[in-house]
PDB file of N, CA and C in Angstrom:
ATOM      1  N   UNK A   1      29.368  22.042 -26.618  1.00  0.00           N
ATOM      2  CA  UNK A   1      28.073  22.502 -27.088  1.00  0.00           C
ATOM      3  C   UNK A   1      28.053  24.030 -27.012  1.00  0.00           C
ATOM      4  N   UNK A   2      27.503  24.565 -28.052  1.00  0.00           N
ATOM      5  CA  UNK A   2      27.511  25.981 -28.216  1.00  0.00           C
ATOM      6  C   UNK A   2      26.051  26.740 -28.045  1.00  0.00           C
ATOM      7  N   UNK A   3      25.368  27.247 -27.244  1.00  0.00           N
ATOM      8  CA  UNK A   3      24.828  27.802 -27.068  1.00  0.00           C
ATOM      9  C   UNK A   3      24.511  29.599 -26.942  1.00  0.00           C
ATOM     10  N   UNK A   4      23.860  30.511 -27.132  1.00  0.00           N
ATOM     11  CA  UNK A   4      23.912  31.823 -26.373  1.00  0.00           C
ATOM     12  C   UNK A   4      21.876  31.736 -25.854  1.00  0.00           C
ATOM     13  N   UNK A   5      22.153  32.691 -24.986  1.00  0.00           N
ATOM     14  CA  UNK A   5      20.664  33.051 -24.821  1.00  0.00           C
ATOM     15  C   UNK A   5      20.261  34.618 -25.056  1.00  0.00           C
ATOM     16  N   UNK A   6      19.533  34.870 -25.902  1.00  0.00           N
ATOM     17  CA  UNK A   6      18.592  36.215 -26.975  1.00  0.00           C
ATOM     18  C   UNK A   6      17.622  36.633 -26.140  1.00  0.00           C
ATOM     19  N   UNK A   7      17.740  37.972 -25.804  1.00  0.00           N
ATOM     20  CA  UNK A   7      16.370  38.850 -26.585  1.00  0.00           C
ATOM     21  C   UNK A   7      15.664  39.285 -27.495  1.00  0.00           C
ATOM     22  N   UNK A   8      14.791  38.449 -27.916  1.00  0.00           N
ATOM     23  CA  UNK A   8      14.071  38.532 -29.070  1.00  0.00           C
ATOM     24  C   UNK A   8      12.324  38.733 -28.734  1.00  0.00           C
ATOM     25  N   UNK A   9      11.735  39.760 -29.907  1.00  0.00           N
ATOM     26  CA  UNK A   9       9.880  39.572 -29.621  1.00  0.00           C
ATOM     27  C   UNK A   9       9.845  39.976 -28.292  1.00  0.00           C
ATOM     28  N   UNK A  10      10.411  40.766 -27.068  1.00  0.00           N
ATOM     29  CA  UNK A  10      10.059  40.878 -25.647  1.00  0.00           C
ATOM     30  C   UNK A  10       9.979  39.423 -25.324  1.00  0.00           C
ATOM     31  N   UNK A  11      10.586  38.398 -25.284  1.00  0.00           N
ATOM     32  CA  UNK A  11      11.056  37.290 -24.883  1.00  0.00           C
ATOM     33  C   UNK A  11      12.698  36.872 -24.612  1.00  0.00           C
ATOM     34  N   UNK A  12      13.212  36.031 -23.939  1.00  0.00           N
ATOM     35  CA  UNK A  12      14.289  35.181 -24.010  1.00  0.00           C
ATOM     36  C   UNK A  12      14.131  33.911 -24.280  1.00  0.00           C
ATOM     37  N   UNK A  13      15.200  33.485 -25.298  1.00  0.00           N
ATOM     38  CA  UNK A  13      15.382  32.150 -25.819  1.00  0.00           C
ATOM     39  C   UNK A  13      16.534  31.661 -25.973  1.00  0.00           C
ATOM     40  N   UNK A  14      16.651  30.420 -25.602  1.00  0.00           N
ATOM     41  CA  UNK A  14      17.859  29.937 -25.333  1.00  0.00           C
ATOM     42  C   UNK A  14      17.852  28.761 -26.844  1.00  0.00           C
ATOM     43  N   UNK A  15      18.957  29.538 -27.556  1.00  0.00           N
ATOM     44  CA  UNK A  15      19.391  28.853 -29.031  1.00  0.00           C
ATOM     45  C   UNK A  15      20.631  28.219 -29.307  1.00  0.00           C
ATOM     46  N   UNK A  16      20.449  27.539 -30.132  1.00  0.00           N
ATOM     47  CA  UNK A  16      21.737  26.825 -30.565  1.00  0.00           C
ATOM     48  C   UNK A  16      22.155  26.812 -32.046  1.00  0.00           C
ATOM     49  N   UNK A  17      22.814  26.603 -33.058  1.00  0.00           N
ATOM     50  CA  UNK A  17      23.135  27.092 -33.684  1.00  0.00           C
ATOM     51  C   UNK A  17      22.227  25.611 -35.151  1.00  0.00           C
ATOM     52  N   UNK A  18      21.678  25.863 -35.634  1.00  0.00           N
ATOM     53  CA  UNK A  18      21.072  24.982 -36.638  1.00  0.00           C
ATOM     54  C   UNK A  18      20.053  24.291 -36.155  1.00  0.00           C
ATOM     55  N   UNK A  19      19.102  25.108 -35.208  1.00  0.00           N
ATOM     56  CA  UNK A  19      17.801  24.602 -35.010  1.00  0.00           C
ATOM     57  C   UNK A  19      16.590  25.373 -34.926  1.00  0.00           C
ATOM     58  N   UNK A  20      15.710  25.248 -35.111  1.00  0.00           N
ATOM     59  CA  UNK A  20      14.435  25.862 -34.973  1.00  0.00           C
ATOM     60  C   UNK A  20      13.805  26.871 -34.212  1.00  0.00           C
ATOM     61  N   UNK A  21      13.277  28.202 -34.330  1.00  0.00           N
ATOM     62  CA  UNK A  21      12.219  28.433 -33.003  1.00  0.00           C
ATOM     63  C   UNK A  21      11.263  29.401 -33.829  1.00  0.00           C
ATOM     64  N   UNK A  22      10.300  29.372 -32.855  1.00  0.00           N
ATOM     65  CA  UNK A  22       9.054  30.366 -33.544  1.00  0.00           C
ATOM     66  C   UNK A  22       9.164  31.421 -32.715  1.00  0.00           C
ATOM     67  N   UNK A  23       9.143  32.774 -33.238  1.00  0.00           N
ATOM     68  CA  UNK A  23       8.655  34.013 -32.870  1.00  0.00           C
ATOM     69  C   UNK A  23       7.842  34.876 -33.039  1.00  0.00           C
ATOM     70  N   UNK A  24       7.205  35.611 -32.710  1.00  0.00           N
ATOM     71  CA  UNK A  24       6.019  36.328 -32.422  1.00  0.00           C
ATOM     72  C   UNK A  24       6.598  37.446 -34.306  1.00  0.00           C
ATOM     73  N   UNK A  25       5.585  37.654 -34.559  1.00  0.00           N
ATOM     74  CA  UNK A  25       5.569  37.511 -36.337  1.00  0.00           C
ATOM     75  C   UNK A  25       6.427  38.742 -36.371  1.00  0.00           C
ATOM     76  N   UNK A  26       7.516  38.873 -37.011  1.00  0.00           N
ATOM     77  CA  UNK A  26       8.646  39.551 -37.630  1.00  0.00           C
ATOM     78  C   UNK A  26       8.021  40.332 -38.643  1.00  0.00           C
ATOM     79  N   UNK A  27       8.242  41.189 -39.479  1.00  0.00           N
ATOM     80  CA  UNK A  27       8.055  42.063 -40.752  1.00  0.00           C
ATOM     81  C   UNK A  27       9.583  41.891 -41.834  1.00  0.00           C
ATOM     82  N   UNK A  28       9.593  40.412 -41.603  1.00  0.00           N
ATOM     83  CA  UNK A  28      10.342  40.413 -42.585  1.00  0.00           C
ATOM     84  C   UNK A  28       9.920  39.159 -43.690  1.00  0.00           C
ATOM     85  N   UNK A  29      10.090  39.054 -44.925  1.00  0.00           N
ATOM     86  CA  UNK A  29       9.606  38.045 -45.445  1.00  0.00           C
ATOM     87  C   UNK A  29      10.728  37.071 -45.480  1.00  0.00           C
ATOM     88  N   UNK A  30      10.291  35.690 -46.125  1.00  0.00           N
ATOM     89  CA  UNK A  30      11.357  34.303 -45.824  1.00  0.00           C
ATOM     90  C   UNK A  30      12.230  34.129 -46.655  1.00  0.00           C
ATOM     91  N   UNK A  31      13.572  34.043 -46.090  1.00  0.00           N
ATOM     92  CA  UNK A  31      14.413  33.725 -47.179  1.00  0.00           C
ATOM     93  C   UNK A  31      15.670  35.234 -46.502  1.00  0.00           C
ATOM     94  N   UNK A  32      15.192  36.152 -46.272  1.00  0.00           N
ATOM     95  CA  UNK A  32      15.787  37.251 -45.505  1.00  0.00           C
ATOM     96  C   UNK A  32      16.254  36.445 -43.995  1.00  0.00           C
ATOM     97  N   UNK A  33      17.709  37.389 -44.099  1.00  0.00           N
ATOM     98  CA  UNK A  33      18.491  37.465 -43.242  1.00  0.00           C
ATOM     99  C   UNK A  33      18.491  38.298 -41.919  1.00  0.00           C
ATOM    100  N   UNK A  34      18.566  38.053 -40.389  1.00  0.00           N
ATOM    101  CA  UNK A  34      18.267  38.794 -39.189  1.00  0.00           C
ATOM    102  C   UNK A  34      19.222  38.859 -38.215  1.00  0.00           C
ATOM    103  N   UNK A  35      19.730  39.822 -37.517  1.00  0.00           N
ATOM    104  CA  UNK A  35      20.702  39.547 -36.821  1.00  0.00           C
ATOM    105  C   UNK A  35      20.040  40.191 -35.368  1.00  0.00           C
ATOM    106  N   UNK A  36      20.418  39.187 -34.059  1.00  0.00           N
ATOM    107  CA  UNK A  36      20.161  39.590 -33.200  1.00  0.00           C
ATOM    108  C   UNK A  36      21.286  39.983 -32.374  1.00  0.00           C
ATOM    109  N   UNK A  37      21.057  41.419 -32.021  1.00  0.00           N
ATOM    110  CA  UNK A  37      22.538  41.797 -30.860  1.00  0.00           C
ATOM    111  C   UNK A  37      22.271  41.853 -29.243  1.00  0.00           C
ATOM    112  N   UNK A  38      21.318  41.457 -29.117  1.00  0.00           N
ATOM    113  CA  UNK A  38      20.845  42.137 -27.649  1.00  0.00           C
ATOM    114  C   UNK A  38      21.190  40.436 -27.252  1.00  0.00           C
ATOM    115  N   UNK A  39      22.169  39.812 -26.915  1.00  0.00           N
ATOM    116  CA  UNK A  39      22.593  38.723 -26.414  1.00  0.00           C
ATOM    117  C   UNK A  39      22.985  38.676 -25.061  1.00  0.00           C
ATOM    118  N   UNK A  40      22.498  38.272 -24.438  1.00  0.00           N
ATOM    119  CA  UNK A  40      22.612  37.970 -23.114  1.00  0.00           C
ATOM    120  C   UNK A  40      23.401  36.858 -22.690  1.00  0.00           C
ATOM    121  N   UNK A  41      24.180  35.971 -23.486  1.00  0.00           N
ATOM    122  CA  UNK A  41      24.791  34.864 -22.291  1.00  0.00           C
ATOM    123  C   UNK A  41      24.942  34.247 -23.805  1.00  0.00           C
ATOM    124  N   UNK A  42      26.906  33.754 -23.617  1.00  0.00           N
ATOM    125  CA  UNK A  42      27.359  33.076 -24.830  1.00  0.00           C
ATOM    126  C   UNK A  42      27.932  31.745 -23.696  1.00  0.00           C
ATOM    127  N   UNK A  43      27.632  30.466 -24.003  1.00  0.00           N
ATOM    128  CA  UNK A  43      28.528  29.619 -23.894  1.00  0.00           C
ATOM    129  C   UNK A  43      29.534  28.873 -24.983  1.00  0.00           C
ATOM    130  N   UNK A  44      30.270  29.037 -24.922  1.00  0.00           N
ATOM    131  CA  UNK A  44      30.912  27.999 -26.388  1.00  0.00           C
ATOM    132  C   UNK A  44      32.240  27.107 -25.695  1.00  0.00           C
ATOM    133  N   UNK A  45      31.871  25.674 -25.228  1.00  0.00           N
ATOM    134  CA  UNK A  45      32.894  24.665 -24.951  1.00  0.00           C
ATOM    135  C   UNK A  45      33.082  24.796 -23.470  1.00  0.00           C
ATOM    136  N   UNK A  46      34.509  25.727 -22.926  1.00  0.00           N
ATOM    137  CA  UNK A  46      33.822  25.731 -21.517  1.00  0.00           C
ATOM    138  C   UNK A  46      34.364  26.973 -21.246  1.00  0.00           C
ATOM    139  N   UNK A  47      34.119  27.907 -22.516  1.00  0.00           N
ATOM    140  CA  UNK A  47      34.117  29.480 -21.621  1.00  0.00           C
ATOM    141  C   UNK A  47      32.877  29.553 -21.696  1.00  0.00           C
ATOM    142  N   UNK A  48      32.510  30.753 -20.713  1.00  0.00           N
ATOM    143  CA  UNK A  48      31.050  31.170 -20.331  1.00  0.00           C
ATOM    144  C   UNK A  48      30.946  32.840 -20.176  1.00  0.00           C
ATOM    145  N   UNK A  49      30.513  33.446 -20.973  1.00  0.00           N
ATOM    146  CA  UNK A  49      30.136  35.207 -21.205  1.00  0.00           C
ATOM    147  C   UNK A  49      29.108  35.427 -20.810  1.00  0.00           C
ATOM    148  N   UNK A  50      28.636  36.475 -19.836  1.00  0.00           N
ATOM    149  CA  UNK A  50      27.494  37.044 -19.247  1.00  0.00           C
ATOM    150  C   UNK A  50      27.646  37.996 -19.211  1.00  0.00           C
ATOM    151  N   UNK A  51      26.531  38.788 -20.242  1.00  0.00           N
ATOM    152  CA  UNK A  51      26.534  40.014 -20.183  1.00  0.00           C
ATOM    153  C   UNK A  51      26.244  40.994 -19.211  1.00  0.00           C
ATOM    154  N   UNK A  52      26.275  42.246 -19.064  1.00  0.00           N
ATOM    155  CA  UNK A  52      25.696  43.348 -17.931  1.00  0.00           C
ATOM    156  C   UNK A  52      24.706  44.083 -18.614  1.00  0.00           C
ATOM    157  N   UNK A  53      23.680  44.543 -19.265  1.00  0.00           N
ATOM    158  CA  UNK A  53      22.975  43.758 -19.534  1.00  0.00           C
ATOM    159  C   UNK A  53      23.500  42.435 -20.745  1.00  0.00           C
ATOM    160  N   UNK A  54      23.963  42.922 -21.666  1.00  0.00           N
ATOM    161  CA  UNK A  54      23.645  42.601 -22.979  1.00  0.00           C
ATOM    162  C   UNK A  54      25.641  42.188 -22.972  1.00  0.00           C
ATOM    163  N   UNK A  55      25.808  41.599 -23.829  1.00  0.00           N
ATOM    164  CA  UNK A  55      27.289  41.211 -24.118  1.00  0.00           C
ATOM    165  C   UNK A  55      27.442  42.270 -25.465  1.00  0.00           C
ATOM    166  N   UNK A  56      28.585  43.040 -25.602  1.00  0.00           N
ATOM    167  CA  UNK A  56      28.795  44.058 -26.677  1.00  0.00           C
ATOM    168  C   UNK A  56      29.393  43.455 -27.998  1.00  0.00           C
ATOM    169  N   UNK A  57      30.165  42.908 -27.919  1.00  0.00           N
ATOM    170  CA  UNK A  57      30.925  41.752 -28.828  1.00  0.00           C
ATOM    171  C   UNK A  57      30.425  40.498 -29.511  1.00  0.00           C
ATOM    172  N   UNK A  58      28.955  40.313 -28.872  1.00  0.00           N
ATOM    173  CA  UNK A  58      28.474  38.901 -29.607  1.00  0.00           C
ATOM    174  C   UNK A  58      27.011  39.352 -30.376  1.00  0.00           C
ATOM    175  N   UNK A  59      26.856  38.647 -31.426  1.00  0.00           N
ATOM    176  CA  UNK A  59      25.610  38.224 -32.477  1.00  0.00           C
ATOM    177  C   UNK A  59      25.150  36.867 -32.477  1.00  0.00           C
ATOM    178  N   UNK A  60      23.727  37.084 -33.266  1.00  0.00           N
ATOM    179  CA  UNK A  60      23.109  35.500 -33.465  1.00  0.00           C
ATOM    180  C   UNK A  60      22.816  36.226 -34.704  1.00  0.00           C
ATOM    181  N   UNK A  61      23.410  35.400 -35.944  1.00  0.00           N
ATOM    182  CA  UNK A  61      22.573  34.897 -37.400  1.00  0.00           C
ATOM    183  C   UNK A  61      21.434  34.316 -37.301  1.00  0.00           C
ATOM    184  N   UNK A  62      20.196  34.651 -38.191  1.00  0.00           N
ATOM    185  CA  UNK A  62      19.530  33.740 -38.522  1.00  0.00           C
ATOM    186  C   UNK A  62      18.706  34.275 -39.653  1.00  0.00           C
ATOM    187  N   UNK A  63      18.135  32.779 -39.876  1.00  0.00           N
ATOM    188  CA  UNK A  63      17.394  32.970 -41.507  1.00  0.00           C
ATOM    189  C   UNK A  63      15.544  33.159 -41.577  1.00  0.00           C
ATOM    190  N   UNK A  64      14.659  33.711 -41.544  1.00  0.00           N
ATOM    191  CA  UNK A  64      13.378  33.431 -41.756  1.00  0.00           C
ATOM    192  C   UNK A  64      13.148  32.260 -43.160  1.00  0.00           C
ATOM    193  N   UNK A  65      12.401  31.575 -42.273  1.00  0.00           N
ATOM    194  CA  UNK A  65      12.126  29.938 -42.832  1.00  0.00           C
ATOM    195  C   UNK A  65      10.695  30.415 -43.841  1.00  0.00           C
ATOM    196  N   UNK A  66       9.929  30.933 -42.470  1.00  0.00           N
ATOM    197  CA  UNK A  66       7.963  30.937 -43.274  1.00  0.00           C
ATOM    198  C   UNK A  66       7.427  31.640 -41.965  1.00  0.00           C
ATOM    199  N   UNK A  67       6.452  32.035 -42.449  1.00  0.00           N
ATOM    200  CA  UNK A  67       5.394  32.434 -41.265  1.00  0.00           C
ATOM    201  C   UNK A  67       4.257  31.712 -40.992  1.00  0.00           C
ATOM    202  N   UNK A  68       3.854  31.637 -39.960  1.00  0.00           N
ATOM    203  CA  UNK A  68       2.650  30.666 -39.765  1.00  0.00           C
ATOM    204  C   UNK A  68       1.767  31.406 -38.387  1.00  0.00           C
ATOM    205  N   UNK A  69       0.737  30.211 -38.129  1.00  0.00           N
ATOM    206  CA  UNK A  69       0.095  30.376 -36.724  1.00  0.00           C
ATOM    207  C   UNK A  69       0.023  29.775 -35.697  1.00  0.00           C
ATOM    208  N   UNK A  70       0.032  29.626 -34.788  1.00  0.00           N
ATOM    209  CA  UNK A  70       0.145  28.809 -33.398  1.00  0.00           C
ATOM    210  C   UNK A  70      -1.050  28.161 -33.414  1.00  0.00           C
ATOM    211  N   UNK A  71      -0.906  27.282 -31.961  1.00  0.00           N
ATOM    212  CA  UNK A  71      -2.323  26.415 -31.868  1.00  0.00           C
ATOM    213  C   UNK A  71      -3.541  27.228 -31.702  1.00  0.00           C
ATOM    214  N   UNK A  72      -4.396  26.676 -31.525  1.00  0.00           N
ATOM    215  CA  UNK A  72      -5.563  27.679 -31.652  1.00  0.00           C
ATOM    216  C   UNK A  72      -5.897  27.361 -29.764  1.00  0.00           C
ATOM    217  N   UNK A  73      -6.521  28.982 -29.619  1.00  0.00           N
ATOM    218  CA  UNK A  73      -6.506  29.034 -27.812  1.00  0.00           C
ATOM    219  C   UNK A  73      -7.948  29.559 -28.046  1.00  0.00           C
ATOM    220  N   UNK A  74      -9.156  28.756 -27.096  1.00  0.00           N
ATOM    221  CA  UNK A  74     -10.831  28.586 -26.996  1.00  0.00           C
ATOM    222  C   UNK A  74     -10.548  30.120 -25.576  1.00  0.00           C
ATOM    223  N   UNK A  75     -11.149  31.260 -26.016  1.00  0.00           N
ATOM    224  CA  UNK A  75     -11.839  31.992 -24.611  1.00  0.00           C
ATOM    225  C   UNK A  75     -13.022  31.790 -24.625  1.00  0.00           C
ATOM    226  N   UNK A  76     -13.687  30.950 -23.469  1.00  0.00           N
ATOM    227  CA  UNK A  76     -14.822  31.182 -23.246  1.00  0.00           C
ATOM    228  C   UNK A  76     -15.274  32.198 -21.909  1.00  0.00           C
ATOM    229  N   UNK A  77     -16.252  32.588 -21.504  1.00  0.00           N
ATOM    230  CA  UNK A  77     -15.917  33.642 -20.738  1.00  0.00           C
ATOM    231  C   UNK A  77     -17.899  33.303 -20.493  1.00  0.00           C
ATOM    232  N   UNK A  78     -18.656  32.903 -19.540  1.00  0.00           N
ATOM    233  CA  UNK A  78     -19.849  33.022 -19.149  1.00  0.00           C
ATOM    234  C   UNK A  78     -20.191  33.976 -17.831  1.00  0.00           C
ATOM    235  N   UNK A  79     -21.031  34.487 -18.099  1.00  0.00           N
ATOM    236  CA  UNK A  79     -22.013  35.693 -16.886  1.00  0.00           C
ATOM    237  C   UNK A  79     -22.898  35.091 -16.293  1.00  0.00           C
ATOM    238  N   UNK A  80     -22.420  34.359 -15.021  1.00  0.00           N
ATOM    239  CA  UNK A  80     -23.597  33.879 -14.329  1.00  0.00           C
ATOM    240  C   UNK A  80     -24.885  34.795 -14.086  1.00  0.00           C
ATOM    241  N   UNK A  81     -26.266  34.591 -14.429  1.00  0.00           N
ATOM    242  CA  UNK A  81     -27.387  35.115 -13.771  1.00  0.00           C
ATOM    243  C   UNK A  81     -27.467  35.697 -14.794  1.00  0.00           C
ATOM    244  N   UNK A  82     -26.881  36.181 -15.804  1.00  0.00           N
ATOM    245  CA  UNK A  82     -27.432  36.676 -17.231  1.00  0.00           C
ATOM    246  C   UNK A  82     -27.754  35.748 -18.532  1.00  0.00           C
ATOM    247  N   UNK A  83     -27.298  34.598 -18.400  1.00  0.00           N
ATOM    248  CA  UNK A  83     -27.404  33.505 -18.953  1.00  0.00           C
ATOM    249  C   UNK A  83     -26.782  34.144 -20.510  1.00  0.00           C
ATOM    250  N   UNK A  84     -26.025  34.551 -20.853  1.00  0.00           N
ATOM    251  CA  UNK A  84     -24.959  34.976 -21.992  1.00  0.00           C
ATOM    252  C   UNK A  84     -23.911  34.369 -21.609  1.00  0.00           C
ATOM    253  N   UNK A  85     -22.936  34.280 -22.772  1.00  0.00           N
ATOM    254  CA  UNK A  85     -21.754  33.496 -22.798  1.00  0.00           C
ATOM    255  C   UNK A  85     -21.202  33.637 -24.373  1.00  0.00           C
ATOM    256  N   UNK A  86     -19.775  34.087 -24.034  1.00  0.00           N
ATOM    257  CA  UNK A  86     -19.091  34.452 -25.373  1.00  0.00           C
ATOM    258  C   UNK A  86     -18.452  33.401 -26.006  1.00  0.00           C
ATOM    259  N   UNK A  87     -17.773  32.886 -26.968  1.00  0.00           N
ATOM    260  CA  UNK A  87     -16.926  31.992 -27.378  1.00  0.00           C
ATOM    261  C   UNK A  87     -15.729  32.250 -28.132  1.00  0.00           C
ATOM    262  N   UNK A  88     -14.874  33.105 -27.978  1.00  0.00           N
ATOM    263  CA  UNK A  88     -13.746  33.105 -29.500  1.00  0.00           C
ATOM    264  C   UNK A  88     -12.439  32.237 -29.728  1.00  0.00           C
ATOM    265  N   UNK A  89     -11.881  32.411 -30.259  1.00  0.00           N
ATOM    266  CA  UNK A  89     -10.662  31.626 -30.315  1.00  0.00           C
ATOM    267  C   UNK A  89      -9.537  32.575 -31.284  1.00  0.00           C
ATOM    268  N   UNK A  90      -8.203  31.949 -30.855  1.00  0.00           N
ATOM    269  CA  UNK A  90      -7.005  32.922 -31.073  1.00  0.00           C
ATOM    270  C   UNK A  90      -6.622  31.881 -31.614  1.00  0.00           C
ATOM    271  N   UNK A  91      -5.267  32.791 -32.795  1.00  0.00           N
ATOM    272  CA  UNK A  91      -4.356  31.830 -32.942  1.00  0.00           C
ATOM    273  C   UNK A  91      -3.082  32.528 -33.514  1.00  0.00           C
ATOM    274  N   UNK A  92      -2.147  32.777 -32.407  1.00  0.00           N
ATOM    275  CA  UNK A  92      -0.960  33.808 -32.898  1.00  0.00           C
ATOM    276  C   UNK A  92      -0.007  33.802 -33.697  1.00  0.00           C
ATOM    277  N   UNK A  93      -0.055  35.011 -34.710  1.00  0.00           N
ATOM    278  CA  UNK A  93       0.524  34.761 -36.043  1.00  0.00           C
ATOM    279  C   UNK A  93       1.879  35.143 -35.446  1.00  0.00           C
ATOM    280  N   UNK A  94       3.239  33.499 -35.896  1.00  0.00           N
ATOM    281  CA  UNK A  94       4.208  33.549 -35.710  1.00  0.00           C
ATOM    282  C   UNK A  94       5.646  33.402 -37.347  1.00  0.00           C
ATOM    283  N   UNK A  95       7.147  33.773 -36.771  1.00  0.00           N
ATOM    284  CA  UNK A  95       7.440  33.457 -37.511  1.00  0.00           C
ATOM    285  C   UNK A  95       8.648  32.335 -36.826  1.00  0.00           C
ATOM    286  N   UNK A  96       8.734  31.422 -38.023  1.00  0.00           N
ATOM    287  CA  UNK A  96       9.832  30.159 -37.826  1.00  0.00           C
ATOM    288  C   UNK A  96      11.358  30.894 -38.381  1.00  0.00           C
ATOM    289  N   UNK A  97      12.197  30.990 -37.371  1.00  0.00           N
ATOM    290  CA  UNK A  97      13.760  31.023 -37.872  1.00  0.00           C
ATOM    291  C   UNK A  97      14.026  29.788 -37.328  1.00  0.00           C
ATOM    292  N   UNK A  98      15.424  29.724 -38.438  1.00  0.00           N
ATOM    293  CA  UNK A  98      16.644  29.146 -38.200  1.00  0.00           C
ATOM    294  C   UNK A  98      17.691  29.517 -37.575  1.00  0.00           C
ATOM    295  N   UNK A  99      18.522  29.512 -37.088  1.00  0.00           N
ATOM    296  CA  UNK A  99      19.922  29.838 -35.799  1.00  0.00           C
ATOM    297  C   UNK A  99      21.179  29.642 -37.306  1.00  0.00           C
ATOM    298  N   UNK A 100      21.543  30.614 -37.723  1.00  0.00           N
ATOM    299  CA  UNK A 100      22.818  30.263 -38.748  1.00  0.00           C
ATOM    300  C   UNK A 100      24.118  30.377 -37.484  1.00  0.00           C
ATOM    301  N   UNK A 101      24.580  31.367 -36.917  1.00  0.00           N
ATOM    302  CA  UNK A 101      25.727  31.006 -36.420  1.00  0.00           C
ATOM    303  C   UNK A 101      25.635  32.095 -35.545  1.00  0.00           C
ATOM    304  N   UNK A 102      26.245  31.889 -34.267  1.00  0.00           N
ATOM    305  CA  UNK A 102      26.317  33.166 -32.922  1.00  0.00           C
ATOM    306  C   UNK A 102      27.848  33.121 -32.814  1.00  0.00           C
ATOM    307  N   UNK A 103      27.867  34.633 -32.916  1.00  0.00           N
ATOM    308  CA  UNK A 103      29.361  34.830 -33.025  1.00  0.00           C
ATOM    309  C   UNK A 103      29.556  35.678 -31.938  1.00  0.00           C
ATOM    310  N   UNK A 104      31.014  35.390 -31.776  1.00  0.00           N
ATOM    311  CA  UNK A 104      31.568  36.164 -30.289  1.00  0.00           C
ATOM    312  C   UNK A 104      32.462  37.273 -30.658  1.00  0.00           C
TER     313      UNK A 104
END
């Protein structure tokens, strides 16, 4: 099994090569190509690479699928003794890649 784990969006994600993940919304449109270098940790079979920070030699391919939004998150927020109370709701605009191939 081939795995690496990314820095991507001020996050880490642990990917594999022809599956899914959502990230915090990219400026790129779908159908465009992305390469991530800031790789932190390649496994492939039973060698194992760990970077200091980052591994210099490895990439992750991937494809932008679509952009979308996350679930929707309720803040409610009440002021006791003032009898006010706010209501909003979020819903964070993400984008869906694909994992094309992490190379070493």
């Amino acid at each position: 099994m081939k795995y690496a784990i990314i820095e991507a969006a001020g996050k880490q994600f642990w990917v594999e090569p022809g599956r899914f993940y959502d990230l915090n919304r990219l400026a790129l449109s779908p159908g465009d190509s992305i390469k991530f270098n800031r790789v932190l940790l390649v496994k492939d079979g039973e060698s194992l690479q760990i970077g200091k920070p980052c591994l210099l030699n490895a990439s992750v391919n991937a494809t932008v699928v679509r952009h979308l939004k996350g679930r929707k998150i309720i803040v409610f927020k009440r002021r006791p003794k003032k009898n006010t109370s706010s209501k909003n709701g979020h819903r964070q605009p993400l984008t869906r890649i694909l994992i094309d191939k992490i190379k070493i």
